[in-house]
Every structure is written in structure tokens, then in C-alpha cells.
Protein backbone atom coordinates (compact mmCIF):
# COMPACT_ATOMS: atom_id res chain seq x y z
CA UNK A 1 100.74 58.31 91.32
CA UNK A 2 98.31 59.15 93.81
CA UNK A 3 98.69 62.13 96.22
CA UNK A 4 99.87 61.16 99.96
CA UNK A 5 98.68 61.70 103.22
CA UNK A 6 100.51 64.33 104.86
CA UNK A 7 98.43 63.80 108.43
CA UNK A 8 99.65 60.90 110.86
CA UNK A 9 103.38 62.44 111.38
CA UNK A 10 103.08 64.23 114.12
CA UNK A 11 103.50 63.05 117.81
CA UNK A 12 101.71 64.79 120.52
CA UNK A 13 104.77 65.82 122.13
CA UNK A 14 105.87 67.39 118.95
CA UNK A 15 102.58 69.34 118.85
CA UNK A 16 103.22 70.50 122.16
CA UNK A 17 107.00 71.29 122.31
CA UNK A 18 106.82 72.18 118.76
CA UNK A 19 104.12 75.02 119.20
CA UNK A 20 106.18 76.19 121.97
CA UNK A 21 109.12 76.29 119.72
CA UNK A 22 107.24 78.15 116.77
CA UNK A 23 105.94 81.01 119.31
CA UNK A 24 109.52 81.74 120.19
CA UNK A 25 110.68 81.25 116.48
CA UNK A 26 108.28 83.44 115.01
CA UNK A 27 108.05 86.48 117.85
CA UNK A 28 110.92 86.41 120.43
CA UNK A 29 113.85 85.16 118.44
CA UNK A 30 113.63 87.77 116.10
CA UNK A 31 113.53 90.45 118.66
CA UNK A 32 116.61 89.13 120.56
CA UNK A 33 118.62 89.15 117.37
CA UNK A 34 120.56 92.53 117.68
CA UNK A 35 120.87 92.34 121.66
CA UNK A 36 122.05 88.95 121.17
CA UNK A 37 124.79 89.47 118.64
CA UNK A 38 126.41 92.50 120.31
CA UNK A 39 126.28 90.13 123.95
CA UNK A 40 128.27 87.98 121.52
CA UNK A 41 130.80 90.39 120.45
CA UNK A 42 131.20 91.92 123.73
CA UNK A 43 132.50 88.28 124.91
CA UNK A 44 134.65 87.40 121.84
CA UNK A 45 136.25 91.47 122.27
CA UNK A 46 135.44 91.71 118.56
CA UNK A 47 132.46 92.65 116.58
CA UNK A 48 130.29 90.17 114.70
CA UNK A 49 128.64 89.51 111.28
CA UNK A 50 125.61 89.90 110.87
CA UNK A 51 126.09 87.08 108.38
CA UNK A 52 127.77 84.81 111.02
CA UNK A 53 125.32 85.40 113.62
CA UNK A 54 123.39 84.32 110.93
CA UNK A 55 124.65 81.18 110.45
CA UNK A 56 125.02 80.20 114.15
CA UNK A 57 121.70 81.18 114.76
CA UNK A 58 119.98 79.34 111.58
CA UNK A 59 122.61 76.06 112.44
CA UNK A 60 120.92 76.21 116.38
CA UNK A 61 117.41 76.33 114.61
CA UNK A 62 117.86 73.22 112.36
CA UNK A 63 119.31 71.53 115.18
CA UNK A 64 116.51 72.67 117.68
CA UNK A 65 113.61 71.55 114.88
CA UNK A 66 115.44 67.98 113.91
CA UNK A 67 115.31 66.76 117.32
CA UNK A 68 111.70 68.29 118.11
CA UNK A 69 110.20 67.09 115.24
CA UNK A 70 112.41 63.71 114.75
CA UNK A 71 109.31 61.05 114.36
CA UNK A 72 107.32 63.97 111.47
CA UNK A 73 110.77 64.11 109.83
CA UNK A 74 111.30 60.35 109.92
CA UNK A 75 107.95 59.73 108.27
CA UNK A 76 108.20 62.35 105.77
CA UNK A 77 111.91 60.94 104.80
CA UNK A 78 110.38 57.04 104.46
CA UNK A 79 107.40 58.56 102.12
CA UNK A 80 110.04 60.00 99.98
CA UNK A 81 111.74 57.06 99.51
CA UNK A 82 108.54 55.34 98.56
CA UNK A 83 108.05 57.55 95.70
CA UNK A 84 111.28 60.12 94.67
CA UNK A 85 110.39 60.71 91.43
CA UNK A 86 106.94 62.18 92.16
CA UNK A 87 108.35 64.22 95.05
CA UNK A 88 111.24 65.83 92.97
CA UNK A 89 107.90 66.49 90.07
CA UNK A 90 106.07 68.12 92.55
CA UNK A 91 108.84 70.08 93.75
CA UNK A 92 109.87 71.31 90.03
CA UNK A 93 105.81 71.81 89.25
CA UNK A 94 105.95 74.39 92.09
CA UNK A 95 108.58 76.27 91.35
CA UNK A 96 107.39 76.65 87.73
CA UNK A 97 103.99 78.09 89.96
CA UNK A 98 105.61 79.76 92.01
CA UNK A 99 107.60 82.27 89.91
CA UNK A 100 104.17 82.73 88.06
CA UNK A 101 101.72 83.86 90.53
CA UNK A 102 104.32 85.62 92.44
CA UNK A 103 104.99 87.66 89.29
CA UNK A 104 101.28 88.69 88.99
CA UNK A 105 101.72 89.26 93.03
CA UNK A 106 104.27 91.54 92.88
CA UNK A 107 102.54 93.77 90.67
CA UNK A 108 99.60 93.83 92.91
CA UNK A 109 101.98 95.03 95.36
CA UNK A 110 103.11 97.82 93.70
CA UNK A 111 100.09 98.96 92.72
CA UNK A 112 98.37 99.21 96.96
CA UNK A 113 101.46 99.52 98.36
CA UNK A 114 104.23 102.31 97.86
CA UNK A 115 106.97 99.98 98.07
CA UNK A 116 108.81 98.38 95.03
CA UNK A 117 110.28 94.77 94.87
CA UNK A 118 110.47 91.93 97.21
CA UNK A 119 111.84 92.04 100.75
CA UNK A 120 113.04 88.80 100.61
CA UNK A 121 114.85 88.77 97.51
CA UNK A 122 115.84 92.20 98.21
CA UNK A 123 117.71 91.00 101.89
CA UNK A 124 118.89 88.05 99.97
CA UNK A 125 121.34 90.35 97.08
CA UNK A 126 122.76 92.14 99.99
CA UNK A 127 123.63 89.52 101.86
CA UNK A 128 124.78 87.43 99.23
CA UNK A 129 126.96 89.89 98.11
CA UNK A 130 128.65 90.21 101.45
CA UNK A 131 128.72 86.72 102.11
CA UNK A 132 127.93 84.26 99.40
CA UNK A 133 128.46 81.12 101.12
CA UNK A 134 127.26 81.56 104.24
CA UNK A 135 124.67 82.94 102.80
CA UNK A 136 123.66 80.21 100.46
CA UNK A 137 124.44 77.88 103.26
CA UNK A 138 121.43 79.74 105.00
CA UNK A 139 119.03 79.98 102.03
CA UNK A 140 119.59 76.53 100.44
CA UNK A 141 120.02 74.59 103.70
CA UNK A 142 119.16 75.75 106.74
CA UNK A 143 116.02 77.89 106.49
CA UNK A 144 114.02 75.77 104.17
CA UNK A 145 114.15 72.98 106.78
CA UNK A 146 113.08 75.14 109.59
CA UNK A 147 110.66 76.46 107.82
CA UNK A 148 109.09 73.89 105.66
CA UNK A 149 108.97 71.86 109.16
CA UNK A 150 107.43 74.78 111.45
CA UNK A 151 104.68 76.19 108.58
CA UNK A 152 104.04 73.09 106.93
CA UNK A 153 104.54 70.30 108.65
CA UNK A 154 103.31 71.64 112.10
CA UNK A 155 100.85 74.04 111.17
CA UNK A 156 99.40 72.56 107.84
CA UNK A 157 99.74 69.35 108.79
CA UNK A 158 98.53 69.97 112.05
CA UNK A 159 95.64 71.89 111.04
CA UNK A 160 94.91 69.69 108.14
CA UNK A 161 93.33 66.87 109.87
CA UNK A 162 90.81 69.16 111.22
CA UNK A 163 90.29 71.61 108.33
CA UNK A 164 91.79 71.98 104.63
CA UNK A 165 90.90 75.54 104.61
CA UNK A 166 91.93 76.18 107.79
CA UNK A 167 95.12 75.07 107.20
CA UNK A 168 95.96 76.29 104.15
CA UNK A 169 94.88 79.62 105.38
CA UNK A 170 96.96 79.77 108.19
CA UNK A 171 99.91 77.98 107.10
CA UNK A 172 99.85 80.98 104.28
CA UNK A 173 98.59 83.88 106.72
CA UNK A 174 101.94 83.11 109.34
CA UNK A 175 104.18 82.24 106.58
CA UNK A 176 103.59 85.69 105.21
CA UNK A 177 103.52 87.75 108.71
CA UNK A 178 106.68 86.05 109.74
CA UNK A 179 108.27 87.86 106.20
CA UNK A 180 106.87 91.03 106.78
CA UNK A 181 105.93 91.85 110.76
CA UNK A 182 109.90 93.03 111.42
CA UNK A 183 110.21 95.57 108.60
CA UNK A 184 107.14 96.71 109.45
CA UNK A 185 108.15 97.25 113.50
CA UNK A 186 111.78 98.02 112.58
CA UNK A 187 110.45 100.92 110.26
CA UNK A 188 106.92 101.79 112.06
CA UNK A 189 105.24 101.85 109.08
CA UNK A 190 102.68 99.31 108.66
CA UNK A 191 101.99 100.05 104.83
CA UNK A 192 104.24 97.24 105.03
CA UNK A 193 102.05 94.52 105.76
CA UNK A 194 100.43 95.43 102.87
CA UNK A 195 103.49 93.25 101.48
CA UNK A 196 102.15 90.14 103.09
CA UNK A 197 100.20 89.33 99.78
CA UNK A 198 104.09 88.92 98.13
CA UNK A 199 104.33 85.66 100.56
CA UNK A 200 101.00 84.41 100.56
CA UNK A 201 101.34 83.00 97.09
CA UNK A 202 104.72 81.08 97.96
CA UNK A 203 102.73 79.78 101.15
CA UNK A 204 100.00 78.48 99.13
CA UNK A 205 102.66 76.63 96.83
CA UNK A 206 104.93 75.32 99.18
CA UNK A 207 101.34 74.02 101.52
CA UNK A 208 100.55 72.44 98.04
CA UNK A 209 103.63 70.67 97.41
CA UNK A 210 103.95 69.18 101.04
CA UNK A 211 99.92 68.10 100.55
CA UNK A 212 100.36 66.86 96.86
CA UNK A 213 103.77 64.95 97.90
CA UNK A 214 103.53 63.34 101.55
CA UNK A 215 106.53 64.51 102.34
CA UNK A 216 108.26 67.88 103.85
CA UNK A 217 111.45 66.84 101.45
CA UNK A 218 109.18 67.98 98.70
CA UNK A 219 108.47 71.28 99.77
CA UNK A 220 111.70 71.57 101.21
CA UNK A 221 113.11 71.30 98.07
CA UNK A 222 110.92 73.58 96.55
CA UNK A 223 111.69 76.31 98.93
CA UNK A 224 115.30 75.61 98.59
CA UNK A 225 115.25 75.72 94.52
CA UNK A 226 113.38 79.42 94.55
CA UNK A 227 115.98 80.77 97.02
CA UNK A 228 119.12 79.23 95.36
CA UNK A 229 117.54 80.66 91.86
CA UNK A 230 117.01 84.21 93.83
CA UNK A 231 120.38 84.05 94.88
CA UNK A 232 121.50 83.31 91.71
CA UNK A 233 119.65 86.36 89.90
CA UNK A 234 121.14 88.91 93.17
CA UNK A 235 124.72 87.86 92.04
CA UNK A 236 124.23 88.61 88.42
């Protein structure tokens, strides 16, 4: 089976509003996190989570991007129905990639950088440990759908129509900085971004699924597998 289009989904409302959204997602949001959460306690009289913050915030997120992005999301869903199968072999193709190239990744890391392991599977053992199932709910659910809609089908598929390289590259290049650029405030160090070449590789897969498939649900699923099996290896 032939690879689909991924162009054609987006509206131009959902360009607009839905670059709006992403600048917020990927610089302010993250910011307002802490100040946000003890607001939130200070109202309920009691402190909270970190992993139910968590949740709200991720739920608000995947509400926000469904209604933004409701026509992309209804024409990935109908090219996924044309062809389920293929979708679900691309999805399993890339996970089989991904675990390889970020393997030889991760060494690269820890040879430039003095830092050892991944930051994202690192956050996701404690947390999981703390809170498995809001957790998962998190990892499996939520955040691969805001994700997979904001770096792939906004700004790959956005970019595509005008450049394959360009969108590729910065699908991959804001994929990775949104990983990376908090650790690296949070701890003024910026050895971290160094770490940026850990997420580049799962950018370039999960780009490759949603341009291979047609359809976000692909790449979706993709991301969702590799966290679930992350989450799996952090409670063994």
C-alpha cells in the first residue's frame, strides 16, 4: 500500500489558533506550572500532586488541541479507517526503529555530554512509581495526542507542503527543545541541551510514521507504545 498524503488537513484557522496554542504550550505553560499548582492548593486548603496537577493539566491540553484541531483530526481518523492495517505496521515498524537508533543515541550522549540516561524515561520511573495510573493515563493517552497533533500534525504537516526538509527538521529540532529547554533553565546548566540529540531520533521516527501513514493515529500510536513499554521497564 502506497504512502498517504499527510498535507490537506489543516484549516487556516487551525494554523492560526493552533500556532498560538503551540507558543503557549511549548514556552509559557511550562513556566506557570509550579505557580499554578500551589494557586491551586492555596484554594482547595490542601497541597497538590504533582501527579494530579498533572493530569488536570494534560486532560485541559487534549481537550484544548481536539477542538482546535477538530477538521486535521477528523481527516487523519477517516485515512485510518481507509487503511488500519498499514497504519498499525507503520506504527510497530517505528517502534522497532525507534528503540534502535535511540540506543546508538544514547551512547552518543554519554560520550559529549556528562549526563547518563534519558530524561524522559528517567521522569517517567519516578513518577510511575508514585502514581502508576495517573501516570500511564498521561503517557499512554493524553500526551501522545497533544503531541503527535502540535509537532506533527501542525508543524510537519504544516511545513511539509512547503519543504520536506524543512519540516522534518523542525518538527525534530522543537520536539527535542521542548524535552530538554526546562532541565536545562531549572538547573542553569546548558550542557543539557547537549541532550537534545536523545529526542531528535524519536522526532525523526514519529515525523516518519505520520508521513509514511496519512494519519496522526499512526504516530500517535507509536508514541504511545514507546512510553507504555518505558513505563513498563521503570516498574520492573
Amino acid at each position: 500500500m502506497a504512502k498517504k498524503k499527510t498535507s490537506g488537513g489543516l484549516t487556516n484557522l487551525e494554523r492560526f489558533w493552533g500556532t498560538a496554542f503551540f507558543v503557549l504550550y511549548l514556552l509559557l505553560l511550562p513556566l506557570a506550572a509550579g505557580p499554578a499548582r500551589r494557586l491551586a492548593g492555596e484554594l482547595l486548603g490542601r497541597p497538590v500532586s504533582p501527579e494530579l496537577y498533572g493530569a488536570v493539566y494534560y486532560y485541559g491540553l487534549f481537550a484544548v488541541t481536539a477542538i482546535l484541531f477538530h477538521h486535521l483530526l477528523g481527516v487523519s481518523t477517516r485515512r485510518f479507517l481507509d487503511g488500519p492495517v498499514f497504519s498499525l505496521k507503520t506504527a510497530a515498524a517505528g517502534i522497532v526503529a525507534h528503540y534502535g537508533l535511540c540506543e546508538l543515541a544514547s551512547r552518543l550522549g554519554r560520550v559529549f555530554a556528562d549526563r547518563a540516561g534519558n530524561l524522559n524515561d528517567s521522569a517517567i520511573s519516578a513518577r510511575t512509581g508514585s502514581a502508576p495510573h495517573m501516570t500511564l493515563l498521561i503517557l499512554v493517552f493524553l500526551a501522545p495526542f497533544v503531541e503527535e497533533t502540535l509537532f506533527r500534525g501542525l508543524v510537519f504537516g504544516g511545513l511539509r507542503e512547503k519543504s520536506r526538509l524543512l519540516a522534518y527538521a523542525a518538527s525534530c529540532a522543537l520536539f527535542a527543545l521542548a524535552h530538554v529547554w526546562q532541565f536545562a533553565v531549572a538547573g542553569r546548566d546548558m550542557a543539557y541541551f547537549l541532550l537534545m540529540a536523545q529526542y531528535l531520533i524519536p522526532g525523526l521516527v514519529l515525523a516518519w510514521a505520520y508521513e509514511h501513514s496519512g494519519t496522526l493515529w499512526a504516530s500517535i500510536g507509536l508514541h504511545a507504545g514507546v512510553n507504555a513499554l518505558s513505563a513498563l521497564a521503570g516498574a520492573l
